[in-house]
Protein backbone atom coordinates (compact mmCIF):
# COMPACT_ATOMS: atom_id res chain seq x y z
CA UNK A 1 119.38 74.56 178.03
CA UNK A 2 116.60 74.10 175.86
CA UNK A 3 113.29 72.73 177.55
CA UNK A 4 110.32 71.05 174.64
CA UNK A 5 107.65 73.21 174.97
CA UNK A 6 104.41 71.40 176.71
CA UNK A 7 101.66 70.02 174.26
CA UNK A 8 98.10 69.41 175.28
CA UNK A 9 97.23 65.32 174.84
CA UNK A 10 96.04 66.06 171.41
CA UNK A 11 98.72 67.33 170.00
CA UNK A 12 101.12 64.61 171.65
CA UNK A 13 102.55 61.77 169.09
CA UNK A 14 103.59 58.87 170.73
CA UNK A 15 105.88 57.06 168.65
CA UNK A 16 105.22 53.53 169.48
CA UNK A 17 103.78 51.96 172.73
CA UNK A 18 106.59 51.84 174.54
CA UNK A 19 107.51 55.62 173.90
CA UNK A 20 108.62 56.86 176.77
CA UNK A 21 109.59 60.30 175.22
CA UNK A 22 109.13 63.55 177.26
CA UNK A 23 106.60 64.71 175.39
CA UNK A 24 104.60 61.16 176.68
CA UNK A 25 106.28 61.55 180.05
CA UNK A 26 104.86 65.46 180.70
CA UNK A 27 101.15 64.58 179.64
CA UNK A 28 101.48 62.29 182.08
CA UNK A 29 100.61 59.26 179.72
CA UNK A 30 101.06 55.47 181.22
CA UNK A 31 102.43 52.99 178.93
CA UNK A 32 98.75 52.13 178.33
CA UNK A 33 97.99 55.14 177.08
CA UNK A 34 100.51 55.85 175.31
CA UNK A 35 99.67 52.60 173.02
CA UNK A 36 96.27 53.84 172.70
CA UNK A 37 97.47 56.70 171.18
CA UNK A 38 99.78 54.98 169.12
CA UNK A 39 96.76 53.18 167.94
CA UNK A 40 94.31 55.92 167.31
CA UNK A 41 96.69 57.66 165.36
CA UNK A 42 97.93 54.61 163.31
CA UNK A 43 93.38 54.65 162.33
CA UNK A 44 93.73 58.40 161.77
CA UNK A 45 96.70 58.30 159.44
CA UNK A 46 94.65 54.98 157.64
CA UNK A 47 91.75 56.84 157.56
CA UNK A 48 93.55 60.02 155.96
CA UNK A 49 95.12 57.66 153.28
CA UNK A 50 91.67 56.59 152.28
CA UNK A 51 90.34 60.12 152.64
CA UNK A 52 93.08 60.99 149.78
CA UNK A 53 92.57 57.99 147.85
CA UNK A 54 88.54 58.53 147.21
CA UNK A 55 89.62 62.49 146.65
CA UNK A 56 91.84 61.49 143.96
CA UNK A 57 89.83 59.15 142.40
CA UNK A 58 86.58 61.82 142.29
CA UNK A 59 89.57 64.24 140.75
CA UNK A 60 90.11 61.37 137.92
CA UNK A 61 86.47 61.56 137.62
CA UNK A 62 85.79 65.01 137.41
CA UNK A 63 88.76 65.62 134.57
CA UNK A 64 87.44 62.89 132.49
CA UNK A 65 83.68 64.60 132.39
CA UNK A 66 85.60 68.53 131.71
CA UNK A 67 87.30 66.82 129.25
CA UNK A 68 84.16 65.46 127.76
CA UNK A 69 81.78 68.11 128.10
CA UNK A 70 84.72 70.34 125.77
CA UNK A 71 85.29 68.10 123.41
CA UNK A 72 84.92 68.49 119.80
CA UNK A 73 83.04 64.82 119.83
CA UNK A 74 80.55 65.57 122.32
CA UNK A 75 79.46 69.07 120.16
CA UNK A 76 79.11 67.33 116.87
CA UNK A 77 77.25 64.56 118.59
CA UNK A 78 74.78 67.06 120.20
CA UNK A 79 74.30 68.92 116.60
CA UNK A 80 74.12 65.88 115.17
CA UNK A 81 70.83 64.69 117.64
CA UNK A 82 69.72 67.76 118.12
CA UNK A 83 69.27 67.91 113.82
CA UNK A 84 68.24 64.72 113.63
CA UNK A 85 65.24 65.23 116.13
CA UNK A 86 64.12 68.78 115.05
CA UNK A 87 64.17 67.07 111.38
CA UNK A 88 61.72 64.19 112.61
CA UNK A 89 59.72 66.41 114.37
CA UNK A 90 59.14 68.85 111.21
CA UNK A 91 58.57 66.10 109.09
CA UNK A 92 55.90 64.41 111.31
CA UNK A 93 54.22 68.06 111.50
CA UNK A 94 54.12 68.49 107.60
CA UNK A 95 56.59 71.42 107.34
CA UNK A 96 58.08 71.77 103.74
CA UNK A 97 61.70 70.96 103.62
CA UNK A 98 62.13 69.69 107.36
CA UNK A 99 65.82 68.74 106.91
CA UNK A 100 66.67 72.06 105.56
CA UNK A 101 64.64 73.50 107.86
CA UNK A 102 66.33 71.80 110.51
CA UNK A 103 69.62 72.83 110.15
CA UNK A 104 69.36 76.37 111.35
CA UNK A 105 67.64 75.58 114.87
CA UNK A 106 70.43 72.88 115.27
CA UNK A 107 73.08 75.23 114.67
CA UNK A 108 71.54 77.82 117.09
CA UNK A 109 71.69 75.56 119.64
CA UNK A 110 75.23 74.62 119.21
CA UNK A 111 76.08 78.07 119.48
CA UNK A 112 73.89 78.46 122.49
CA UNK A 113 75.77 75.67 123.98
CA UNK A 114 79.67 76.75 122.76
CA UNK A 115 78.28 79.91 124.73
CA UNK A 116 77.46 78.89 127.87
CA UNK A 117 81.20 78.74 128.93
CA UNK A 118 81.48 82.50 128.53
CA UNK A 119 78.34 83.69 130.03
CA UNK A 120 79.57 81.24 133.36
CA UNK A 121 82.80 82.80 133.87
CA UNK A 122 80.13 86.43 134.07
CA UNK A 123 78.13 85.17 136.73
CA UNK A 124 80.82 83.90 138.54
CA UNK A 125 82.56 87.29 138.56
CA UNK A 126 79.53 88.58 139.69
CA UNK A 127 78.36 86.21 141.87
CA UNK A 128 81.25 86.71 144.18
C-alpha cells in the first residue's frame, strides 16, 4: 500500500480551507490553519504573477533599447551630430575648411562606436 510521504508545513498545499487532505491532516493543521495557508499561498501565487508581469515588461524594455542601440538610424544619427558639432566647433576656432575637416573625425568615431560590440564580447571572454 502506498503511504504519501510526510512534508514539513512549508511544503504542504492546502487546497482550499476546508481541505482536509492527508497531507493537512499529518502536519497536524486545524481547519484554521489550513485556510491561512490557503490564503498565504493564494498572496504568494498573486505576488509571483506580478513578479512575472514587471519581468516581462523590463524584457519589452530592454529589447526595444538592443534594438535601438544596433540600428542603422541611431549610427547615422550619431555621425550625423557628431559632424555637425566637430564642424561648428572648427569653424568657431578658424580652421580652414571645417566641414571637410570634419568629416574624418566623425567617421572615426563611428567606427569607434560600430567597434565597441567586438571588443565587449573580448572582455567578456576574459572577464570570466
Amino acid at each position: 500500500m502506498f503511504t504519501p510521504p510526510v512534508l514539513p508545513p512549508h511544503q504542504i498545499f492546502c487546497v482550499s480551507p476546508l481541505s482536509r487532505g492527508p497531507a493537512c491532516r499529518q502536519a497536524g493543521m486545524s481547519a484554521g490553519q489550513r485556510g491561512l495557508r490557503y490564503n498565504l499561498t493564494m498572496i504568494d501565487i498573486k505576488d509571483l504573477e506580478q513578479r512575472i508581469e514587471l519581468i516581462e515588461k523590463r524584457n519589452e524594455k530592454v529589447e526595444i533599447d538592443k534594438a535601438w542601440e544596433t540600428s542603422f538610424a541611431r549610427r547615422a544619427l550619431l555621425l550625423f551630430m557628431t559632424y555637425l558639432v566637430i564642424g561648428f566647433y572648427m569653424n568657431a576656432i578658424k580652421i580652414a575648411d571645417p566641414w571637410v575637416n570634419a568629416i574624418v573625425p566623425s567617421i572615426g568615431f563611428l567606427l569607434s562606436t560600430l567597434t565597441l560590440p567586438f571588443f565587449k564580447t573580448i572582455w567578456l571572454k576574459y572577464k570570466k
